[in-house]
Protein backbone atom coordinates (compact mmCIF):
# COMPACT_ATOMS: atom_id res chain seq x y z
CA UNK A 1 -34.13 -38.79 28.78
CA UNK A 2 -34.26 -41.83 26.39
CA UNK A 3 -35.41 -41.40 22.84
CA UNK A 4 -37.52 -43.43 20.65
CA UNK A 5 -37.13 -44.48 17.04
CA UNK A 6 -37.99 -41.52 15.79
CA UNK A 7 -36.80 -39.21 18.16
CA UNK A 8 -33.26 -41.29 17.24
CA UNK A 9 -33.84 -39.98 13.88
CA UNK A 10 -34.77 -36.40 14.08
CA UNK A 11 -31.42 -36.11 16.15
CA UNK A 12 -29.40 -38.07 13.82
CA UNK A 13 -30.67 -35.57 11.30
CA UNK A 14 -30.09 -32.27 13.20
CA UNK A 15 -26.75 -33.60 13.86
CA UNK A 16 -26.03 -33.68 10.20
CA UNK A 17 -27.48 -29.93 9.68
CA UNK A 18 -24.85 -29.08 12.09
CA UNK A 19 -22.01 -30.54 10.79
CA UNK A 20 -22.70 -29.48 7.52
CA UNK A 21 -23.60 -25.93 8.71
CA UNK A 22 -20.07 -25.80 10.43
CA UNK A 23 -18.16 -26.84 7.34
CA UNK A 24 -20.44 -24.29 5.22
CA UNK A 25 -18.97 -21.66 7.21
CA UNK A 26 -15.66 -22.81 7.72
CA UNK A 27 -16.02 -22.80 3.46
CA UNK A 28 -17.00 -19.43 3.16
CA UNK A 29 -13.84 -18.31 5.84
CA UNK A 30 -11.68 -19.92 3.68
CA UNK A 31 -12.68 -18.67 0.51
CA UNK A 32 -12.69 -15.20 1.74
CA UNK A 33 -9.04 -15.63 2.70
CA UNK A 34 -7.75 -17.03 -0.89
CA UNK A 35 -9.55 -13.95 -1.98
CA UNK A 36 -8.27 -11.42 0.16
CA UNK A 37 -7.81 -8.64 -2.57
CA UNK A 38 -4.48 -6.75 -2.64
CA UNK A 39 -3.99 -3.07 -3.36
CA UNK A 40 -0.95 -1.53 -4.32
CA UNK A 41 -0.21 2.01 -3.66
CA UNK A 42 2.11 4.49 -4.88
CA UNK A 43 2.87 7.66 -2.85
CA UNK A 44 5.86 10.39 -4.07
CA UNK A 45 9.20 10.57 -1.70
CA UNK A 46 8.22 13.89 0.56
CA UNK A 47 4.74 13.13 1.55
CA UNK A 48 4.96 11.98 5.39
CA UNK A 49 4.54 8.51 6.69
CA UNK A 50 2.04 9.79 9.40
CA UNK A 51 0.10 11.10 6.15
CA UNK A 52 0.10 7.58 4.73
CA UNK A 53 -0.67 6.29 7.94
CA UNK A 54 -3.71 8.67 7.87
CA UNK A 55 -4.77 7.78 4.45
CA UNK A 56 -4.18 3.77 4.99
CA UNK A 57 -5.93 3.61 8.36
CA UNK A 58 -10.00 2.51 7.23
CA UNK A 59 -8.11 -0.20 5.45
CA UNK A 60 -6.05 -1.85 8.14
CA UNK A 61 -9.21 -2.82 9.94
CA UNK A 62 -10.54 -4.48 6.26
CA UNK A 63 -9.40 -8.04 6.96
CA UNK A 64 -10.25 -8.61 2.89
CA UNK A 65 -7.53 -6.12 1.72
CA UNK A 66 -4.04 -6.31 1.96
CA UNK A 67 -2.27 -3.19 1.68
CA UNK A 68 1.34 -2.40 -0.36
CA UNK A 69 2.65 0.48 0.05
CA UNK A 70 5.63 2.04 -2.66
CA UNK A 71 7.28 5.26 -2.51
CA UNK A 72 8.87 5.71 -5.67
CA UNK A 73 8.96 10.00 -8.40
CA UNK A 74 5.52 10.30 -9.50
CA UNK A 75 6.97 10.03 -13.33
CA UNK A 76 7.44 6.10 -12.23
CA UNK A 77 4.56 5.98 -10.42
CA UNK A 78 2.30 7.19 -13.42
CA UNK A 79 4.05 4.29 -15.85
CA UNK A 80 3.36 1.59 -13.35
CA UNK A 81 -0.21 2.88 -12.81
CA UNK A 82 -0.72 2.84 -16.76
CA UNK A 83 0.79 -0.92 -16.83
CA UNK A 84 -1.48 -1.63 -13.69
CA UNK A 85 1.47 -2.24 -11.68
CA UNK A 86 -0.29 -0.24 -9.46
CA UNK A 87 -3.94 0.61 -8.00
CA UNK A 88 -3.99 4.39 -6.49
CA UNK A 89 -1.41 6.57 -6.43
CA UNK A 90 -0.98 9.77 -3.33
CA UNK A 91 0.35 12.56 -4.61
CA UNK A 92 0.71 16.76 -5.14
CA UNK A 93 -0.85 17.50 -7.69
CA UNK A 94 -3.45 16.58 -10.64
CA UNK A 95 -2.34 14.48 -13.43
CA UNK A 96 -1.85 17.01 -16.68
CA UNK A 97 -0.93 13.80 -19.82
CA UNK A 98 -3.00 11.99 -22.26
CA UNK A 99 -3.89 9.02 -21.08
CA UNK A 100 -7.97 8.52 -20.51
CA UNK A 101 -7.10 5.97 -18.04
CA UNK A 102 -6.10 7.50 -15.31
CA UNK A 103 -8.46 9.68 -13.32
CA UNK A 104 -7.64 11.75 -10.10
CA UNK A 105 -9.67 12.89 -7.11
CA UNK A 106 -8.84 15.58 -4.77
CA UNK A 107 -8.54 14.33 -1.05
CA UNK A 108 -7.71 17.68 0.77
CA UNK A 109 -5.10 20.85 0.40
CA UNK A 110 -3.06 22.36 3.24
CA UNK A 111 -1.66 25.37 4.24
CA UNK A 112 1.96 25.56 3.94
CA UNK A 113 3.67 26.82 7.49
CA UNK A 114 7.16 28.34 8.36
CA UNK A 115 8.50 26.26 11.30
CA UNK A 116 10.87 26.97 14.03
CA UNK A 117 11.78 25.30 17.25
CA UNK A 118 10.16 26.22 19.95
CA UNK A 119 13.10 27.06 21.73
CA UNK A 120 14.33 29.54 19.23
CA UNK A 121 13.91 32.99 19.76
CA UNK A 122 12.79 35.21 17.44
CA UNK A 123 14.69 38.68 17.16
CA UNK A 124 12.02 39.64 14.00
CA UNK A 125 8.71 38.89 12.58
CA UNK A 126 8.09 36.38 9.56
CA UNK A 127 8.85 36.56 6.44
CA UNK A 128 11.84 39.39 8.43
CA UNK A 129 13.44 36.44 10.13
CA UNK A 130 13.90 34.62 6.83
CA UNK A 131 17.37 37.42 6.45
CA UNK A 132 19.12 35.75 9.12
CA UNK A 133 17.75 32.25 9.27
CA UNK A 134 19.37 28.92 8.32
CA UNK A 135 16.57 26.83 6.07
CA UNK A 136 16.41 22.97 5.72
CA UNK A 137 14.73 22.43 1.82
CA UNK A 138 13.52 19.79 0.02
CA UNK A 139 15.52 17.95 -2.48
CA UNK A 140 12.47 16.38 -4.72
CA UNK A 141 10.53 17.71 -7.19
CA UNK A 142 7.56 18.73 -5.66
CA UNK A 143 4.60 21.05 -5.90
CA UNK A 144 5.50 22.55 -2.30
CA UNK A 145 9.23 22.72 -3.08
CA UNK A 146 8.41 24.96 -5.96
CA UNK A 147 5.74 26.90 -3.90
CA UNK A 148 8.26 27.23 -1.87
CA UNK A 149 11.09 28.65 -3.77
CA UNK A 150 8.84 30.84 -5.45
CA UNK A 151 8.07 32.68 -2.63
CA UNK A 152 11.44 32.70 -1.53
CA UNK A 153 12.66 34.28 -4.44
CA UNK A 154 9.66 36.99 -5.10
CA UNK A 155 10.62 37.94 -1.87
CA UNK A 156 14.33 37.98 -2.52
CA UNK A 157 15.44 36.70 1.03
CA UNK A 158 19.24 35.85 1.32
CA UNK A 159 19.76 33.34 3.93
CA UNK A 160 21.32 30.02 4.25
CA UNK A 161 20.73 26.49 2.66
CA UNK A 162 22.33 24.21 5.13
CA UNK A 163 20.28 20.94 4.09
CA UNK A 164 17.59 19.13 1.43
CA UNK A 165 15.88 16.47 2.85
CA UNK A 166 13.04 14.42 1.16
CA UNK A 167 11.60 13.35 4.21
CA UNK A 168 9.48 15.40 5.96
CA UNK A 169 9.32 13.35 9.17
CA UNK A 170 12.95 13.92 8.76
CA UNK A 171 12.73 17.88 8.20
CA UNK A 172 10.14 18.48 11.01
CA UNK A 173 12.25 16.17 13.61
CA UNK A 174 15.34 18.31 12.50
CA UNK A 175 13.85 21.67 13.24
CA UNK A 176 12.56 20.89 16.41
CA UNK A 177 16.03 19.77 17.80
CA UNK A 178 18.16 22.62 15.87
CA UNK A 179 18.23 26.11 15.69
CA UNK A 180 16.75 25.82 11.51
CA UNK A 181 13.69 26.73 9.99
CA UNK A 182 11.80 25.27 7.40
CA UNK A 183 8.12 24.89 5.72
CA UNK A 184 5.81 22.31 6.20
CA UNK A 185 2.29 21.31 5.38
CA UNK A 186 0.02 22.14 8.05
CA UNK A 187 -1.20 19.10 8.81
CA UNK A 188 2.27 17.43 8.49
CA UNK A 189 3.08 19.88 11.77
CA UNK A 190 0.16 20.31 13.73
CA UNK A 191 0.67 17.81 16.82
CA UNK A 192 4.34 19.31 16.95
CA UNK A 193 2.32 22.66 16.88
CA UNK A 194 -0.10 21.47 19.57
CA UNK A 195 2.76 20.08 21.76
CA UNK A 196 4.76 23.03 21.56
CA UNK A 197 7.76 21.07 20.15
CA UNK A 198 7.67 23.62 17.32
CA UNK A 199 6.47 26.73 16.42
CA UNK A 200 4.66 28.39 13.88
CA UNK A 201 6.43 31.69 12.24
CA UNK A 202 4.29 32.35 9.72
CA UNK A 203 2.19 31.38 6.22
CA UNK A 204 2.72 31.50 2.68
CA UNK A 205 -0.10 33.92 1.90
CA UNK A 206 -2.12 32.92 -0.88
CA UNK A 207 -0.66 29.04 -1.44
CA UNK A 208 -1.48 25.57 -0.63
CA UNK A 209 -0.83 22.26 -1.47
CA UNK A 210 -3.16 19.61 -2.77
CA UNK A 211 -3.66 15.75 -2.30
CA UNK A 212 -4.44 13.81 -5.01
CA UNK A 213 -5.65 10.99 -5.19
CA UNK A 214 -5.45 9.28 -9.13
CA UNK A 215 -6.88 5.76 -10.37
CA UNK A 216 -6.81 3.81 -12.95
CA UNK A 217 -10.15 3.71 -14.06
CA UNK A 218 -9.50 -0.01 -15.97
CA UNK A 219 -8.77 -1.40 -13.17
CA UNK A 220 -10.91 -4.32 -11.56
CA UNK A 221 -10.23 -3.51 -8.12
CA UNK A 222 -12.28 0.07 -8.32
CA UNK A 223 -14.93 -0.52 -5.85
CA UNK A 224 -12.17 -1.28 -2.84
CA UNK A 225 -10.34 1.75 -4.11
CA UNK A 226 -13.45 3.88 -4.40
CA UNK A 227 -13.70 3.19 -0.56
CA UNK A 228 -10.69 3.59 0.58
CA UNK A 229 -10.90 7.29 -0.87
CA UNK A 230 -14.42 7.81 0.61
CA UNK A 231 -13.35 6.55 4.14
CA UNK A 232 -10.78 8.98 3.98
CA UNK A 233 -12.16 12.01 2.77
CA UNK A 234 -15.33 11.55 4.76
């Protein structure tokens, strides 16, 4: 096909749309990637990495936001949330000080179980088997430590204190290769549950632990953290 004069033009011109077109877009790529937003979070020592995953997950697919993650007591985590170190903070319980900035959001509570392995064998029924059992504990400061040795002690159970772990990846893993027991949120030990890796003894009646989620409600990066707390509770 040969074109005339003004055929010449007309594709001269849409080759121009094009090329402009592709460098439009190519503009627009590249600004979204110098303004890929970053959120920091803070989570407290004893709340599992497969939680965080859980909580983290609608974000990794958000090519816009880039994700830090800090573990750090929730005393240093509320000073670096106040000095906007921080964006979000995941932790245990609501915040109780002064400061009008900070806002929190409940994300979900859990039941707190009594663990075993599942190769243990159980000569008496929970809370019974708590006499003669060896227990691994936590060693932070924790809403579900203190649940924990409340009940415990109301109950006045003598047994044995072999280990405190802050990890609770670390406690669950423990219990299902050892002859200890310890407690665990429910949905920290569900798929060990499910896959019979562990056991479930029993539940502290009447107790759970909460999630919280708590913001700084200064903070310019709201609307990505607003989402990342729907996604997850939805």
């Amino acid at each position: 096909m040969v074109l005339n004069e003004n055929g010449k033009q007309v594709l001269n011109h849409a080759q121009k749309i094009f090329r402009q077109s592709e460098e439009l877009i190519e503009s627009v790529k590249s600004e979204h990637i110098n303004t890929q937003k970053i959120i920091k979070i803070g989570v407290i020592p004893w709340i599992s990495n497969d939680q965080i995953l859980e909580f983290i997950k609608p974000a990794l697919a958000n090519k816009y936001i880039k994700l830090e993650v800090y573990q750090k007591d929730l005393e240093t985590l509320i000073k670096e949330i106040k000095s906007n170190k921080l964006d979000l903070i995941i932790c245990d319980s609501q915040y109780s000080g002064r400061s009008k900035k900070i806002r929190g959001q409940i994300l979900y509570t859990d039941k707190i179980f009594c663990l075993c392995s599942s190769k243990l064998k159980k000569t008496k029924r929970f809370p019974k088997i708590l006499e003669e059992s060896t227990i691994i504990k936590y060693s932070e400061n924790s809403i579900i430590s203190e649940v924990v040795d409340e009940f415990l002690q109301d109950g006045n159970y003598r047994f044995d204190n072999i280990a405190e772990f802050s990890d609770t990846s670390l406690i669950l893993r423990t219990v299902e290769k050892s002859h200890y027991i310890s407690f665990l949120p429910e949905s920290v030990a569900k798929d060990s549950i499910k896959n019979k890796r562990v056991k479930k003894l029993g539940v502290i009646p009447d107790q759970e632990v909460s999630y919280w989620a708590l913001t700084n409600t200064q903070n310019s990066s709201n609307s990505y953290i607003s989402e990342l707390i729907d996604s997850f509770k939805n």
